[in-house]
Protein backbone atom coordinates (compact mmCIF):
# COMPACT_ATOMS: atom_id res chain seq x y z
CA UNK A 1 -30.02 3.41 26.26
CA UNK A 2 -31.42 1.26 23.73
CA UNK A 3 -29.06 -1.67 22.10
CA UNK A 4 -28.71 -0.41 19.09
CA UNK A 5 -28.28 3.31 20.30
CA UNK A 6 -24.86 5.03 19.10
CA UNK A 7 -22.01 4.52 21.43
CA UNK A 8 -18.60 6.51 21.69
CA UNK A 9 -15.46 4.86 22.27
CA UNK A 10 -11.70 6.78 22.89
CA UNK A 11 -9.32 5.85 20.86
CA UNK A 12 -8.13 3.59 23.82
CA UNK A 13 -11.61 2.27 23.08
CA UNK A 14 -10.38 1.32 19.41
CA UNK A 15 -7.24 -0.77 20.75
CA UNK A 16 -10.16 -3.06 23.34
CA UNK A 17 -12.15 -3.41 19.95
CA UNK A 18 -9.66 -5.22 18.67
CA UNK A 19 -8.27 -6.92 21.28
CA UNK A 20 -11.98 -8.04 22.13
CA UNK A 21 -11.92 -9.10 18.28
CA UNK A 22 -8.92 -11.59 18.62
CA UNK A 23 -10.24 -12.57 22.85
CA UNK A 24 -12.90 -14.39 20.48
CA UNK A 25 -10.79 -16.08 18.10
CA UNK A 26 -10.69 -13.92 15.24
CA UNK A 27 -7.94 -13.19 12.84
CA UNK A 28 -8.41 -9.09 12.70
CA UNK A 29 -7.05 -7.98 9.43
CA UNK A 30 -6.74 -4.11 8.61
CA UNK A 31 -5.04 -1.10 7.23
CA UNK A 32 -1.32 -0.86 7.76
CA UNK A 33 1.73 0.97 6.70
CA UNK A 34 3.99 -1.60 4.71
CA UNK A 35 7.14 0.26 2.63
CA UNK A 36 5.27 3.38 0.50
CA UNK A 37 1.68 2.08 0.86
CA UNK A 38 -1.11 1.03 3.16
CA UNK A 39 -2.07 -2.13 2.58
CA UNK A 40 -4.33 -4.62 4.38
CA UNK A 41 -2.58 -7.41 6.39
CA UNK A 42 -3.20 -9.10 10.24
CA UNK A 43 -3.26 -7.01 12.94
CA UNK A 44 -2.47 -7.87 16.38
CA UNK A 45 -3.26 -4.15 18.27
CA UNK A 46 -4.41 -1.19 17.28
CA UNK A 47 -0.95 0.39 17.64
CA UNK A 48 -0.37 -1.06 14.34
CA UNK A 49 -2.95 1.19 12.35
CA UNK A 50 -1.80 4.11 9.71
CA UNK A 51 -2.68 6.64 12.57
CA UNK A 52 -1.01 10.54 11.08
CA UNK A 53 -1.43 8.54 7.42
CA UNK A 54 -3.12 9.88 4.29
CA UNK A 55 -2.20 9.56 0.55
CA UNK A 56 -2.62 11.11 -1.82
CA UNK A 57 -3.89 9.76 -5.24
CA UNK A 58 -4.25 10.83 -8.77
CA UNK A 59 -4.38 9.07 -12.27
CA UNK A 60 -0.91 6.51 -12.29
CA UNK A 61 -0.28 7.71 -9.10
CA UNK A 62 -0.23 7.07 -5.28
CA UNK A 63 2.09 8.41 -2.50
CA UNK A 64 2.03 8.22 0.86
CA UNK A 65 2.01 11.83 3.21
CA UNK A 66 2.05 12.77 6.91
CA UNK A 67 -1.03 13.91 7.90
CA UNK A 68 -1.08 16.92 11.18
CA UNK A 69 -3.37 14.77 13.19
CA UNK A 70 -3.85 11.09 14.42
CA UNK A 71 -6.31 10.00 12.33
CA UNK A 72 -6.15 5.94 11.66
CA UNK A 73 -8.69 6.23 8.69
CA UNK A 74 -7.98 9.28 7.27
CA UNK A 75 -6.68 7.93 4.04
CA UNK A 76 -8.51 6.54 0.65
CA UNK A 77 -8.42 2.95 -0.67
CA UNK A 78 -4.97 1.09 -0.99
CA UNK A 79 -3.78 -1.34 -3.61
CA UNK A 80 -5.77 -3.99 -1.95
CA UNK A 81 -8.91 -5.02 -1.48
CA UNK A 82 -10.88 -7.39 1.13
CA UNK A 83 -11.03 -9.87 -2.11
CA UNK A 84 -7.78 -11.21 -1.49
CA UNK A 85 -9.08 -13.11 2.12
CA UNK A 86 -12.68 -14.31 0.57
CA UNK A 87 -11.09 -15.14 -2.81
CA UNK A 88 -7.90 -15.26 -2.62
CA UNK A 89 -5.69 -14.75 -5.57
CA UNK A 90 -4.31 -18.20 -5.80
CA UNK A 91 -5.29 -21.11 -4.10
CA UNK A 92 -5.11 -25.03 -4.43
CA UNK A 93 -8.67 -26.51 -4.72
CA UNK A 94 -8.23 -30.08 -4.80
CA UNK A 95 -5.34 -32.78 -4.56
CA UNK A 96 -4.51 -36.24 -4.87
CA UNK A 97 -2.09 -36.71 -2.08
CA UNK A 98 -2.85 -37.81 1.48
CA UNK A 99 -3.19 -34.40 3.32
CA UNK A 100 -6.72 -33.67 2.22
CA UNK A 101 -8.25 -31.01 -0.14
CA UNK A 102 -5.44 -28.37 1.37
CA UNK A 103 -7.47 -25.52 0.06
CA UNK A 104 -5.73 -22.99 2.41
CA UNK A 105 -8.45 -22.38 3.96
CA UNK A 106 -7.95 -20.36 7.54
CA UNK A 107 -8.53 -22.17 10.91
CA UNK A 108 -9.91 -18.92 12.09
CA UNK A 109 -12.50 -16.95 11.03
CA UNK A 110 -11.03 -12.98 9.55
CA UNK A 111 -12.69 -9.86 11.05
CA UNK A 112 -12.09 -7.02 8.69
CA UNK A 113 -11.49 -4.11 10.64
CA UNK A 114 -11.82 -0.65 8.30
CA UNK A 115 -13.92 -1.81 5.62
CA UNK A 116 -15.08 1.27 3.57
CA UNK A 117 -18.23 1.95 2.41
CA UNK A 118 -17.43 0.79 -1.24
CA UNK A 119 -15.50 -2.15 -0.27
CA UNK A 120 -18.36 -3.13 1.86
CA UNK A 121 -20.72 -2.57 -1.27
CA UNK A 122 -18.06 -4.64 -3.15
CA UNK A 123 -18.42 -7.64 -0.45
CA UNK A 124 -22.28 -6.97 -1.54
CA UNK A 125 -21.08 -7.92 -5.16
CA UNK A 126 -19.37 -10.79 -4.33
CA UNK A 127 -21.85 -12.20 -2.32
CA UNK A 128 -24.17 -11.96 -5.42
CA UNK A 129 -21.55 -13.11 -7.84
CA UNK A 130 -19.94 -16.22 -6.07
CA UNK A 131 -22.85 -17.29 -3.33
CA UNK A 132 -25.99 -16.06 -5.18
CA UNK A 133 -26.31 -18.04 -8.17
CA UNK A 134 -27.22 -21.87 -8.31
CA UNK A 135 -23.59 -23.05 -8.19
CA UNK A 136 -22.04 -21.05 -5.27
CA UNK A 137 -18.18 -21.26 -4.34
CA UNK A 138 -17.72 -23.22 -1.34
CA UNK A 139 -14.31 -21.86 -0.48
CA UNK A 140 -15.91 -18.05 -0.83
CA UNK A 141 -18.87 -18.93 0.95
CA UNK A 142 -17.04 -20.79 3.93
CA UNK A 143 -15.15 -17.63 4.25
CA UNK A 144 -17.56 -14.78 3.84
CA UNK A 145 -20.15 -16.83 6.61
CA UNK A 146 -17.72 -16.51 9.38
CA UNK A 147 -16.59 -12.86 8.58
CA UNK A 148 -17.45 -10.30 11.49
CA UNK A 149 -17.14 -6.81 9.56
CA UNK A 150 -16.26 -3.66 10.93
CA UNK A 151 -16.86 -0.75 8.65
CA UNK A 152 -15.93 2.69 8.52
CA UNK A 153 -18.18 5.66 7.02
CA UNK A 154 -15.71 8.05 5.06
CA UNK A 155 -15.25 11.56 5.79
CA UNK A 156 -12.30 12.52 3.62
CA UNK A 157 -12.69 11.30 -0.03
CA UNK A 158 -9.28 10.41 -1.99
CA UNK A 159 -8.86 12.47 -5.55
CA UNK A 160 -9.95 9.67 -7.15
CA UNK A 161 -13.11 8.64 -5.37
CA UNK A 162 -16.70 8.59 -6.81
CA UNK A 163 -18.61 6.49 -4.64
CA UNK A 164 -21.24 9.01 -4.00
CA UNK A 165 -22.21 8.70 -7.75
CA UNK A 166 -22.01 4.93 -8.53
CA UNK A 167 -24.58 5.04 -4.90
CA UNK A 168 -22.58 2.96 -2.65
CA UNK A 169 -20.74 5.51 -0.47
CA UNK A 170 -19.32 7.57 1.34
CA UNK A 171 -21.63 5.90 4.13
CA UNK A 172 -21.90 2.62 4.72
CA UNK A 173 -24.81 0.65 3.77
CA UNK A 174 -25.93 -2.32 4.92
CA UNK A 175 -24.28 -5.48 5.60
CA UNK A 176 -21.81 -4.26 8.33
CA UNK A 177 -21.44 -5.62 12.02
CA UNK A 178 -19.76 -2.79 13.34
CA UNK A 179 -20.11 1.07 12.06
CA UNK A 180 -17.45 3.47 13.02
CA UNK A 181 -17.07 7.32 12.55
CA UNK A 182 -13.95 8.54 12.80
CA UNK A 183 -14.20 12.01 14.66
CA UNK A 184 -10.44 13.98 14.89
CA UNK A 185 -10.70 16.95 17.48
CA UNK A 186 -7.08 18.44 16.91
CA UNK A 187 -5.43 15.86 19.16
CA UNK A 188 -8.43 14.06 20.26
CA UNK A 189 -9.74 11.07 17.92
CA UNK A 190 -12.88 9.76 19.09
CA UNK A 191 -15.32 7.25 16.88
CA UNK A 192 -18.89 7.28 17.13
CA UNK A 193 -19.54 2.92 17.06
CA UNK A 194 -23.25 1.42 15.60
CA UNK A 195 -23.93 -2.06 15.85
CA UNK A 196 -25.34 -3.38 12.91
CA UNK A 197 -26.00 -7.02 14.18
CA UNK A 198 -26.77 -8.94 17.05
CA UNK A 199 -22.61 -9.77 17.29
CA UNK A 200 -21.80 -6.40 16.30
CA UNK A 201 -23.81 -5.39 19.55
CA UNK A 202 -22.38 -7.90 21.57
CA UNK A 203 -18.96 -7.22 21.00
CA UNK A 204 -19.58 -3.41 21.13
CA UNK A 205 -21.16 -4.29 24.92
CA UNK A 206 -17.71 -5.91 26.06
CA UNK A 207 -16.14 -2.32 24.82
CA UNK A 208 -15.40 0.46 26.88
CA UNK A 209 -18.02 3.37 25.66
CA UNK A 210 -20.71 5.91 26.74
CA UNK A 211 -23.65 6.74 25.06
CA UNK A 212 -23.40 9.23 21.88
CA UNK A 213 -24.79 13.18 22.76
CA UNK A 214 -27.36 13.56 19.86
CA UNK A 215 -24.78 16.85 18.81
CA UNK A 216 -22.24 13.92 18.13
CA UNK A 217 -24.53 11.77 16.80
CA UNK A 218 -25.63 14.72 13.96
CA UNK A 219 -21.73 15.93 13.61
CA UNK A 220 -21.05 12.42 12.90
CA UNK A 221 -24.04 12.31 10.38
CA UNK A 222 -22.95 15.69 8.95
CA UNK A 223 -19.13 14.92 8.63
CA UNK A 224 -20.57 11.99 5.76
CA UNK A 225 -22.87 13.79 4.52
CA UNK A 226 -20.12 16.70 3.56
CA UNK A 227 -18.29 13.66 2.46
CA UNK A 228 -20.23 13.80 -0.92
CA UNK A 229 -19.52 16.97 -2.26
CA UNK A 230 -15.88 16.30 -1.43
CA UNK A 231 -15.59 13.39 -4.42
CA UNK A 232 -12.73 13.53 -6.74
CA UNK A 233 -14.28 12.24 -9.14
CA UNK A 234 -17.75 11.38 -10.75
CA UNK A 235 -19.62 8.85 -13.00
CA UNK A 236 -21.56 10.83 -15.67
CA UNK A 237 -25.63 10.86 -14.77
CA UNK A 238 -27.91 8.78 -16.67
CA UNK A 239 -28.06 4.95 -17.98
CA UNK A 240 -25.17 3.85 -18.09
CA UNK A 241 -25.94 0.16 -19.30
CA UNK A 242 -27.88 1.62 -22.12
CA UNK A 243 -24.86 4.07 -23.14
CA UNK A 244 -22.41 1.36 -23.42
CA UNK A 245 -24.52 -1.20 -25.60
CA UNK A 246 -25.37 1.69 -27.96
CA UNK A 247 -21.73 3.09 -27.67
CA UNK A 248 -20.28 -0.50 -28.70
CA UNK A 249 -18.98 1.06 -32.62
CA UNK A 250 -17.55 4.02 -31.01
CA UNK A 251 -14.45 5.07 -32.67
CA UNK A 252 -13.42 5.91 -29.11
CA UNK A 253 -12.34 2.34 -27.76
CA UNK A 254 -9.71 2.94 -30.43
CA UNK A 255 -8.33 5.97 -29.12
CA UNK A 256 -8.40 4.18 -25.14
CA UNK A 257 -6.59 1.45 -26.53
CA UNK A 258 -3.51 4.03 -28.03
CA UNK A 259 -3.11 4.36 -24.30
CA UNK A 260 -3.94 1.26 -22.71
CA UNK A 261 -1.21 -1.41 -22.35
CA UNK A 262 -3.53 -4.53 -21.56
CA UNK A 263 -1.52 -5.23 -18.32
CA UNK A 264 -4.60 -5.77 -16.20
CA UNK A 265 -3.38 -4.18 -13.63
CA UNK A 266 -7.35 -2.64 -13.47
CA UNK A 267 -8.70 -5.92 -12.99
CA UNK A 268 -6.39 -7.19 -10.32
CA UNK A 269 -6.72 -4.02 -7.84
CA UNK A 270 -10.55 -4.09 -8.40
CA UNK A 271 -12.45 -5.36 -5.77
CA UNK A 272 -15.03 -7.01 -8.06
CA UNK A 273 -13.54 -8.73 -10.64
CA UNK A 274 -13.84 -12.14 -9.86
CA UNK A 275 -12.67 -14.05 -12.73
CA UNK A 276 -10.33 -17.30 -12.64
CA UNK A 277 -8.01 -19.95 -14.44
CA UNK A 278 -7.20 -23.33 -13.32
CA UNK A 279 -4.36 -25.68 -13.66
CA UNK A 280 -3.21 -28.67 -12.99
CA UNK A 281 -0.09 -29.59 -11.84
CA UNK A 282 1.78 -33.25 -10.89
CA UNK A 283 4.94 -34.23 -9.66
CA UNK A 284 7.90 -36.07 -11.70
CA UNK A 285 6.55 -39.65 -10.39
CA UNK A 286 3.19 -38.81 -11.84
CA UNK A 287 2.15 -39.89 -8.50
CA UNK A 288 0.74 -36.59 -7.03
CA UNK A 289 -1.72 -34.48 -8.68
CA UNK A 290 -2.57 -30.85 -7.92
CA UNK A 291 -5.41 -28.31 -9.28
CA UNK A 292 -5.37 -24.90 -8.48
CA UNK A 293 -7.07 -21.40 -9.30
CA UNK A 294 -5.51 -18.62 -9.42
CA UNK A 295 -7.16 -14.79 -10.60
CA UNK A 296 -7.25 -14.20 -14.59
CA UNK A 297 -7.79 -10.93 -16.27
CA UNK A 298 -9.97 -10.08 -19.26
CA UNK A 299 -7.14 -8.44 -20.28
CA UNK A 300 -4.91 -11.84 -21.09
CA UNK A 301 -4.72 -12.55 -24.54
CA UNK A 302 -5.81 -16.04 -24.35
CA UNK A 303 -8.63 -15.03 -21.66
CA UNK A 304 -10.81 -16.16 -24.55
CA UNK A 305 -8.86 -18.65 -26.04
CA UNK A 306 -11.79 -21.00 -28.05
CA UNK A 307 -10.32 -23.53 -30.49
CA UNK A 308 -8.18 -21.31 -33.54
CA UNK A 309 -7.37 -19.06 -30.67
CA UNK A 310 -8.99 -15.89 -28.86
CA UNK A 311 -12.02 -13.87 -29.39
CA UNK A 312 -10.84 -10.48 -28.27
CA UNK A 313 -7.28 -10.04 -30.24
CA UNK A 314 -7.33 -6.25 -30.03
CA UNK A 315 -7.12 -4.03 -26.88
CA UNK A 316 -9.45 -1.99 -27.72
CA UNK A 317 -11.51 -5.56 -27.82
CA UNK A 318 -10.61 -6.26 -24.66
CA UNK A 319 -11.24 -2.70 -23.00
CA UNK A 320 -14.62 -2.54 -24.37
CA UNK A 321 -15.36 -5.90 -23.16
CA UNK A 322 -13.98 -5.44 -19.30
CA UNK A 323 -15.52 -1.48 -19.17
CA UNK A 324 -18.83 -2.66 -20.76
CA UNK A 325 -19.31 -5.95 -18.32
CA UNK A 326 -18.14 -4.18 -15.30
CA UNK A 327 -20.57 -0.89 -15.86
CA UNK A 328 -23.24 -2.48 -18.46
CA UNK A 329 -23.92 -6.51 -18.93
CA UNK A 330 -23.33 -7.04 -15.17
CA UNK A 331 -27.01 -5.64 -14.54
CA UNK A 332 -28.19 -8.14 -16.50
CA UNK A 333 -25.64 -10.75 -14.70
CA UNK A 334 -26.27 -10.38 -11.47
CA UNK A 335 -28.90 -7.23 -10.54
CA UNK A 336 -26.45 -4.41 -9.99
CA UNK A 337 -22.96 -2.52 -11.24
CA UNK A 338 -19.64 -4.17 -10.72
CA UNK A 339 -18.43 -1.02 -10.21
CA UNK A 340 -18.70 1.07 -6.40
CA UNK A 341 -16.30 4.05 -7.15
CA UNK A 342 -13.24 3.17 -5.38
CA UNK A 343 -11.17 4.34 -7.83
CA UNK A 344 -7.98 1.89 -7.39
CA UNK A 345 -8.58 1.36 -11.31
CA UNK A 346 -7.39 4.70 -12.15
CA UNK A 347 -4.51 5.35 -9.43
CA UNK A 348 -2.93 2.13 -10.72
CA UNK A 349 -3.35 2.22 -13.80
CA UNK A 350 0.76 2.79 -15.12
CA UNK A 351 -1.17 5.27 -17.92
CA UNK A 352 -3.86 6.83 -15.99
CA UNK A 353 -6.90 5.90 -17.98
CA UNK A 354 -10.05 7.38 -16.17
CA UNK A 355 -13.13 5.43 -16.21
CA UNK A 356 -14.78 8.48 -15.60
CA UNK A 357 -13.60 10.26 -17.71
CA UNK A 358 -13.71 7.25 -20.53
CA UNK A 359 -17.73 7.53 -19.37
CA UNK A 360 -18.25 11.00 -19.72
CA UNK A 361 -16.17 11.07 -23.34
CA UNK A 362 -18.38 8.39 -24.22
CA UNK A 363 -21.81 10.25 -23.04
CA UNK A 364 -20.63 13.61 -24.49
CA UNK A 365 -20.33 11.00 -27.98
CA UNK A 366 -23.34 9.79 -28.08
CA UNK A 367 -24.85 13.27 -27.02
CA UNK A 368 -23.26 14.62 -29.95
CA UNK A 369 -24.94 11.62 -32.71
CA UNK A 370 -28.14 12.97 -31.35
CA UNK A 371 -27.94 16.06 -31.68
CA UNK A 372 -26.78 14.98 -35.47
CA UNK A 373 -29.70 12.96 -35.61
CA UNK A 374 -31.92 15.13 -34.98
């Protein structure tokens, strides 16, 4: 059996990945159940993963339900995203006092254990957005190097998912250490393991496994492939960057902003957006100085705050601006979409706006002026 040949592991298999995970120092962080949501936090076995867990999802809505098997990944994306460990939502970059810079950086290097195949595109994003350019972000970059990511391909799209149309899923691309497939028999949960590095192999090798029959290796390969026709939702075809800049008048950011209530709640769950304040903060004595980041939102009112006050005053301003970067002016930024199809935009959004459905209004528009035009 070559290296990088597919393995299988048990699900016993699954709890000596992770304990192999932490025998190497690493802080394993992962889906878990946590009041009426799964949400990502630090894991210490595998006994602590949503197995019998799925949700389901729809516009301003997400609720937890029992599932008939004992599936740990058979559930869509959660409120949270991997963003909050490589840029965390607040964090102190710089002090005055005599305990260092105090960033909060962890001793310990994270291993993200679950990552789906649009999270993992949105780590892609990230990467291009904070490390790529010619001033990267040290704190992001110290965090994202030591990462050891385990990935899982998706076999059971949420209602609101549309990775398979924004390209970045249900499979997982590139960019992974470890590749699981989650495989549910009736009572028997198996999951076919890739290595997609030289670590990835190594810790796979310390793993108790057998070699993948080629049958399970196709059924595996199938089960994703299915995965695509089983979206909830989908991006309408054709440019997309070029329908936005010429949709920029339409009367229909009016009619979003009727319904949207600016609260950003979009920008927070989105595992793209990367924006930031800062602030500086000092004690009574004037003796002890502070600065710290913490996540903005396009959606703030003084987000563009220049001298007599902000740019965007309207929220229809402020929609157009946030749907038009995310899905138009961020080719131009930084080579790709800043959107993968996750969907966590629309199931927490408290009106259920549809950013599909906002695209497709918006294409059927524009399909309409040309038809007038011509």
């Amino acid at each position: 059996m070559a290296p990088d040949d597919p393995v299988v592991i048990d699900a016993a298999g699954l709890g000596a990945l992770i304990a192999e995970l932490r025998r190497r120092g690493l802080r394993v962080v992962g889906p878990v159940v946590r009041g009426a949501a799964i949400v990502l936090d630090e894991i210490e076995s595998a006994e602590d993963l949503p197995y019998g867990w799925g949700v389901d999802v729809a516009p301003g809505t997400y609720r937890l339900r029992r599932r008939d098997d004992a599936a740990a990944f058979g559930h869509s994306a959660g409120p949270q995203s991997w963003k909050q460990f490589l840029h965390p939502q607040r964090q102190r970059v710089w002090t005055s006092g005599s305990d260092g810079a105090g960033t909060g950086e962890p001793s310990s290097r994270y291993a993200f254990f679950g990552v789906r195949g649009c999270d993992l595109s949105a780590i892609g994003v990230l990467d291009r957005v904070l490390v790529g350019g010619s001033h990267p972000d040290g704190s992001y970059a110290r965090r994202r190097d030591g990462a050891f990511l385990v990935a899982v391909n998706c076999t059971e799209p949420g209602g609101l998912c549309f990775c398979a149309s924004m390209g970045t899923g249900p499979g997982c691309g590139p960019g992974a250490d470890l590749v699981l497939t989650e495989r549910v028999d009736g009572p028997v949960v198996s999951y076919l393991a890739e290595a997609g590095s030289a670590e990835g192999a190594e810790v796979l090798a310390a793993v108790p496994h057998r070699p993948a029959e080629p049958a399970e290796s196709t059924a595996a390969a199938e089960s994703v492939r299915a995965a695509e026709t089983m979206m909830g939702r989908a991006m309408p075809e054709g440019d997309l960057r070029t329908l936005l800049i010429e949709s920029r008048e339409s009367p229909h950011w009016a009619q979003v902003a009727s319904r949207c209530l600016t609260c950003g709640n979009c920008t927070m769950v989105c595992p793209t957006c990367f924006c930031t304040s800062t602030s500086d903060v000092t004690d009574l004595t004037g003796e002890h100085a502070e600065r710290w980041t913490e996540w903005a939102s396009c959606f703030e009112f003084d987000f563009t705050f220049i001298h007599e006050g902000p740019v965007r005053q309207s929220g229809a301003s402020r929609y157009r601006h946030w749907l038009t970067h995310k899905l138009s002016s961020w080719h131009d930024q930084f080579g790709s979409s800043g959107c993968v199809g996750c969907g966590r935009c629309i199931a927490w959004c408290p009106t259920g706006i549809d950013i599909t459905e906002e695209m497709s209004t918006l294409a059927g528009l524009a399909g309409q002026d040309g038809d007038r035009d011509d």
